[in-house]
Structure formats: C-alpha cells, structure tokens
N, C-alpha and C. Protein backbone atom coordinates (compact mmCIF):
# COMPACT_ATOMS: atom_id res chain seq x y z
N UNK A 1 -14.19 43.13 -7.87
CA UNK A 1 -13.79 42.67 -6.55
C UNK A 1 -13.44 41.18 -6.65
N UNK A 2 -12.41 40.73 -6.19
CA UNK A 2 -11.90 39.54 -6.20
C UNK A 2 -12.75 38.67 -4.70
N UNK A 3 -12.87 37.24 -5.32
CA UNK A 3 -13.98 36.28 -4.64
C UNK A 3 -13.23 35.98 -3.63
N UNK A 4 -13.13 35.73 -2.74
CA UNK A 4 -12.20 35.16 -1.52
C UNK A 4 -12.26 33.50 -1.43
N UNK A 5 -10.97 33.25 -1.41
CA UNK A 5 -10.79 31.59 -1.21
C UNK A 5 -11.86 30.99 -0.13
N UNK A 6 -12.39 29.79 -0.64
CA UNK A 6 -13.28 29.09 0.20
C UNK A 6 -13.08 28.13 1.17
N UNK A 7 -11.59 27.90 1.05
CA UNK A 7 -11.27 26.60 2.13
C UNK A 7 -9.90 27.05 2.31
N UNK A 8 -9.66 28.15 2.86
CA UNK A 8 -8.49 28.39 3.80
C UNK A 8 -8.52 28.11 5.45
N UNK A 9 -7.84 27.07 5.55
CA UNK A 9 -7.23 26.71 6.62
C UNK A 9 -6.53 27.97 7.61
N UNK A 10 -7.04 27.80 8.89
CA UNK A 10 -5.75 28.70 9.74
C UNK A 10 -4.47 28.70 9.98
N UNK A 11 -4.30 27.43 9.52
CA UNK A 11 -2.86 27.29 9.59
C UNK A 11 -2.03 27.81 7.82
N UNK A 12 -2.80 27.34 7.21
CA UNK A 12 -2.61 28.11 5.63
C UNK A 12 -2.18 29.41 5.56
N UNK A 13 -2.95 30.02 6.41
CA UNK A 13 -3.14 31.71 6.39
C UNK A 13 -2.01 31.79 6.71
N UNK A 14 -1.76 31.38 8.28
CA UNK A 14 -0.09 31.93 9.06
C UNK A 14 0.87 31.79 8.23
N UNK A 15 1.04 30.58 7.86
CA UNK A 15 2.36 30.49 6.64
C UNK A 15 1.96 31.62 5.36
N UNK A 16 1.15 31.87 5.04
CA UNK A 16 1.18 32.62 4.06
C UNK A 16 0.97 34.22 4.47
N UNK A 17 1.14 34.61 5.64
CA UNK A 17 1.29 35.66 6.02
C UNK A 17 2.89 35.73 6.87
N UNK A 18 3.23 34.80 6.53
CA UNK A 18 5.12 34.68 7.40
C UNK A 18 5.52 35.65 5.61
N UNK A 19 5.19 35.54 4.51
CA UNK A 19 5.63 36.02 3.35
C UNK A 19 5.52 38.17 3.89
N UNK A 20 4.60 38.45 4.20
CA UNK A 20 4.68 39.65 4.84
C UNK A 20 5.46 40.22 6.50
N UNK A 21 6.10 39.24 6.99
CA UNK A 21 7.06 39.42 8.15
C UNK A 21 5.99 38.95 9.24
N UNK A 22 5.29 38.24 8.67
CA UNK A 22 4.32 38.06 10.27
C UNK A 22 4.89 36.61 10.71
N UNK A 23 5.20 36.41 12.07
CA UNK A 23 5.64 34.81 13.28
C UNK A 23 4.49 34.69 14.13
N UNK A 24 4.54 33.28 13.90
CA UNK A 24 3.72 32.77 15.00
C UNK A 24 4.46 33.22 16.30
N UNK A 25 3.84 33.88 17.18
CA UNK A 25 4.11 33.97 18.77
C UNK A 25 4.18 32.87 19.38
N UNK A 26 2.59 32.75 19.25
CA UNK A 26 2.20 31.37 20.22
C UNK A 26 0.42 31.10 19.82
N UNK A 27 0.31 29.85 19.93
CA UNK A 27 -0.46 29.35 19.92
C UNK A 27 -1.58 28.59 21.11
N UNK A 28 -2.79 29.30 21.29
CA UNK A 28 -3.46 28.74 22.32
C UNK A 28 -4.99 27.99 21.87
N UNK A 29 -4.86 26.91 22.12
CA UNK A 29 -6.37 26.20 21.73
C UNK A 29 -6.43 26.61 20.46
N UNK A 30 -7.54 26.53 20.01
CA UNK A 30 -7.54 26.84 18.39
C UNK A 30 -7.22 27.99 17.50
N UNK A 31 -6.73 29.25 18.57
CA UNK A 31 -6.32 30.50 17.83
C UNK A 31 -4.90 30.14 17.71
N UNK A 32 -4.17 31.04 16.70
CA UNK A 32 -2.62 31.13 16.44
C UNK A 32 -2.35 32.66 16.82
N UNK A 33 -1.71 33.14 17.48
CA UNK A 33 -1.45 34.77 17.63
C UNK A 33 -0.09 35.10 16.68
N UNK A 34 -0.55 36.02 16.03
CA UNK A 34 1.18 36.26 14.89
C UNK A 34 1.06 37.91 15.15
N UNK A 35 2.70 38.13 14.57
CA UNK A 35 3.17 39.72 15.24
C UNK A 35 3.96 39.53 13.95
N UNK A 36 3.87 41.18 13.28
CA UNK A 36 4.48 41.77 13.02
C UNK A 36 5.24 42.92 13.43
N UNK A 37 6.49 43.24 13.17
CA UNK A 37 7.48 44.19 14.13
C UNK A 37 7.95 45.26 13.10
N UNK A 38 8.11 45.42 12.01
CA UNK A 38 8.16 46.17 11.10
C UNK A 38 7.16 46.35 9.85
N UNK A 39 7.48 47.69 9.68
CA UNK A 39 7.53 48.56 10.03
C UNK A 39 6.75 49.34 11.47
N UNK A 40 5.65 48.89 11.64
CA UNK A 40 5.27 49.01 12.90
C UNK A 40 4.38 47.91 13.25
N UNK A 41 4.96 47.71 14.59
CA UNK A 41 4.12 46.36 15.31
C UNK A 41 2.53 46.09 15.35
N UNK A 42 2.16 45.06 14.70
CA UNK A 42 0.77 44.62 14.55
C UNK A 42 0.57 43.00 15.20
N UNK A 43 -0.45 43.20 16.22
CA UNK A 43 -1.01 41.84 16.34
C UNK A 43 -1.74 41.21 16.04
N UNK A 44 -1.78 40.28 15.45
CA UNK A 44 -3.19 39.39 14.76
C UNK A 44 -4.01 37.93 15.43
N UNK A 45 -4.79 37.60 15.43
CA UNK A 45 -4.86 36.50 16.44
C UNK A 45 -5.91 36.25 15.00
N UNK A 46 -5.77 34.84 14.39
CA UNK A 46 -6.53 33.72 13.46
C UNK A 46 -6.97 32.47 14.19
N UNK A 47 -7.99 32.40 13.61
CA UNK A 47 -8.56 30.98 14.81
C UNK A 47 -8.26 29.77 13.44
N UNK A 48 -7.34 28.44 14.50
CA UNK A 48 -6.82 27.45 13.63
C UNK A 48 -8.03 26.49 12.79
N UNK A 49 -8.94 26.96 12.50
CA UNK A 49 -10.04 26.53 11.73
C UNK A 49 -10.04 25.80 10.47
N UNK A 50 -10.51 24.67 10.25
CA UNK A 50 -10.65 24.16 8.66
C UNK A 50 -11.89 24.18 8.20
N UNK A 51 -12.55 25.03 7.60
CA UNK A 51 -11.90 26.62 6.95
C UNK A 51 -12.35 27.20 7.44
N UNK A 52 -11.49 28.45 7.48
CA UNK A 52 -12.00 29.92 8.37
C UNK A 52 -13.20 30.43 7.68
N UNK A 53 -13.95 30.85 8.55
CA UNK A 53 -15.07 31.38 8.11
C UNK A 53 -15.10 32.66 7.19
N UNK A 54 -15.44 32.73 6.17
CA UNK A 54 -16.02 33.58 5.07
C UNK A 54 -15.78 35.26 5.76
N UNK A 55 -16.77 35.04 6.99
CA UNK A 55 -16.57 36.81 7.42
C UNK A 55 -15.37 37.21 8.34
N UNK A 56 -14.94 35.45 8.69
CA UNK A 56 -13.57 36.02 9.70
C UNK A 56 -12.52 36.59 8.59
N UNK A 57 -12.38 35.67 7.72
CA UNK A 57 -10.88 35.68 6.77
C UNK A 57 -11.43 37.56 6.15
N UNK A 58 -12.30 37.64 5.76
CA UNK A 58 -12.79 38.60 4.94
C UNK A 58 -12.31 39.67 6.23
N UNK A 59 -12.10 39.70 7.36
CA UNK A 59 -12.13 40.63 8.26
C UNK A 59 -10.23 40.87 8.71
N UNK A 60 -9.79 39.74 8.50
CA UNK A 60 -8.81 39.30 8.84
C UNK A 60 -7.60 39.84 7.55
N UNK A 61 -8.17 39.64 6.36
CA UNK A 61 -7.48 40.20 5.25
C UNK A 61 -7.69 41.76 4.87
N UNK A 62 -8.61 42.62 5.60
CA UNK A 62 -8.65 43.87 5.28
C UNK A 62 -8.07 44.30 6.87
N UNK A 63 -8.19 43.87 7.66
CA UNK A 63 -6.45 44.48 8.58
C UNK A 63 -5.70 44.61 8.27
N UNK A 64 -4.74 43.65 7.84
CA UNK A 64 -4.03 42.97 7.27
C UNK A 64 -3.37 44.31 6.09
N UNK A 65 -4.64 43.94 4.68
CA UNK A 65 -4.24 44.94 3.81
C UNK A 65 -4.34 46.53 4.72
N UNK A 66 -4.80 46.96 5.12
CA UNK A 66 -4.74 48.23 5.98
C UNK A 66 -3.51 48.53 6.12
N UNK A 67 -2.72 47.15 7.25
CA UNK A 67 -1.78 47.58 7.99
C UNK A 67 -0.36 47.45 6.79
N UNK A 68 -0.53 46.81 6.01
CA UNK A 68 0.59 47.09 5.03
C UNK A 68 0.46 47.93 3.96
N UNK A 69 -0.40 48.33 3.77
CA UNK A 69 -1.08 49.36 2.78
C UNK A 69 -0.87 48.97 1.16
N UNK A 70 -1.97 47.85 1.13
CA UNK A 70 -2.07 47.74 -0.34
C UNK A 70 -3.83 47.25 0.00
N UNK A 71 -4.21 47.27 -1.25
CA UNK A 71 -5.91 46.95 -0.69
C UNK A 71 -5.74 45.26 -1.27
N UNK A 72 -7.01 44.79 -0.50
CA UNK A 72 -6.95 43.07 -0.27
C UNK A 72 -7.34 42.63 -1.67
N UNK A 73 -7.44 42.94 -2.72
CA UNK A 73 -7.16 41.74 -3.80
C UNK A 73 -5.38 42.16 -4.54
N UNK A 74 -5.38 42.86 -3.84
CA UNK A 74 -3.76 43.08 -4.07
C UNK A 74 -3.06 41.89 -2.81
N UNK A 75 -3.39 41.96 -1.72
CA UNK A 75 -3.07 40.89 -0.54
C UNK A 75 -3.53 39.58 -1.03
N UNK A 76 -4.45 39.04 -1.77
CA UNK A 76 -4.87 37.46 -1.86
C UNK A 76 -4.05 37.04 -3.10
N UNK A 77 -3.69 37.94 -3.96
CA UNK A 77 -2.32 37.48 -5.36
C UNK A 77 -1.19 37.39 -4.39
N UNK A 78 -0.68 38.41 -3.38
CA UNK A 78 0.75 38.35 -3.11
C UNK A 78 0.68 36.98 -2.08
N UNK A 79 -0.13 37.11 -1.12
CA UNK A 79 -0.42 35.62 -0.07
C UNK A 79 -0.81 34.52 -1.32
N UNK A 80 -1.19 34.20 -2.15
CA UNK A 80 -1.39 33.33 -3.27
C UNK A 80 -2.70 32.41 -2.93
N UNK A 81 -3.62 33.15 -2.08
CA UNK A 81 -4.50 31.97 -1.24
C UNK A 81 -5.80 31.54 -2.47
C-alpha cells in the first residue's frame, strides 16, 4: 500500500485533479467545490487546508479513484502528489 503525501495543500489537490477533467466551480470560505462532467458528473468539495488532513485526503482520494476506476495508488502516481 502506498503512504499518502503528508503536506498536501487544498489548493495542490485541485490543480492536480484539473489533470483528471475536474474545474473549480466555485469556491466558498475554505472549501473549493470541483465537478467533473465526463464521463459522468461527480461533485467533490476539498477544504482549502495547509495540509489536508490525513483522513480527509485519504477519503477524498478513494472517491475519486472509485469514480474513475483505477484504485488510489494508481491515482497518487498519475496526480504526482
């Protein structure tokens, strides 16, 4: 099992999830809300944190891998985090 990055930023994440078709929507207070539209629409909401917490990102990257269907140490090589 691959270790999960320790100081990912929320704003880190979003840009590195724009590489899988995900946009920032909009941004409120410290969350960022991002959408993906293909193949089928997913919403994600990341809180703009320096650094996201251990069980958020960990929660946040197995959606994520779910919704594109590769499992998450396949997602933390392609996001490069």
């Amino acid at each position: 099992m691959t270790r999960l990055p320790r100081d990912v930023t929320g704003a880190a994440l979003a840009r590195a999830l724009g590489k899988l078709g995900y946009v920032v929507v909009r941004q409120t207070g410290s969350h960022i809300r991002l959408t993906r539209e293909s193949p089928s629409e997913h919403h994600l909401t990341i809180p703009n944190h320096d650094p996201i917490k251990i069980g958020t990102l960990s929660a946040i990257l197995r959606d994520v891998a779910g919704q594109v269907g590769i499992s998450r140490e396949q997602l933390i090589e392609t996001l490069s985090l």
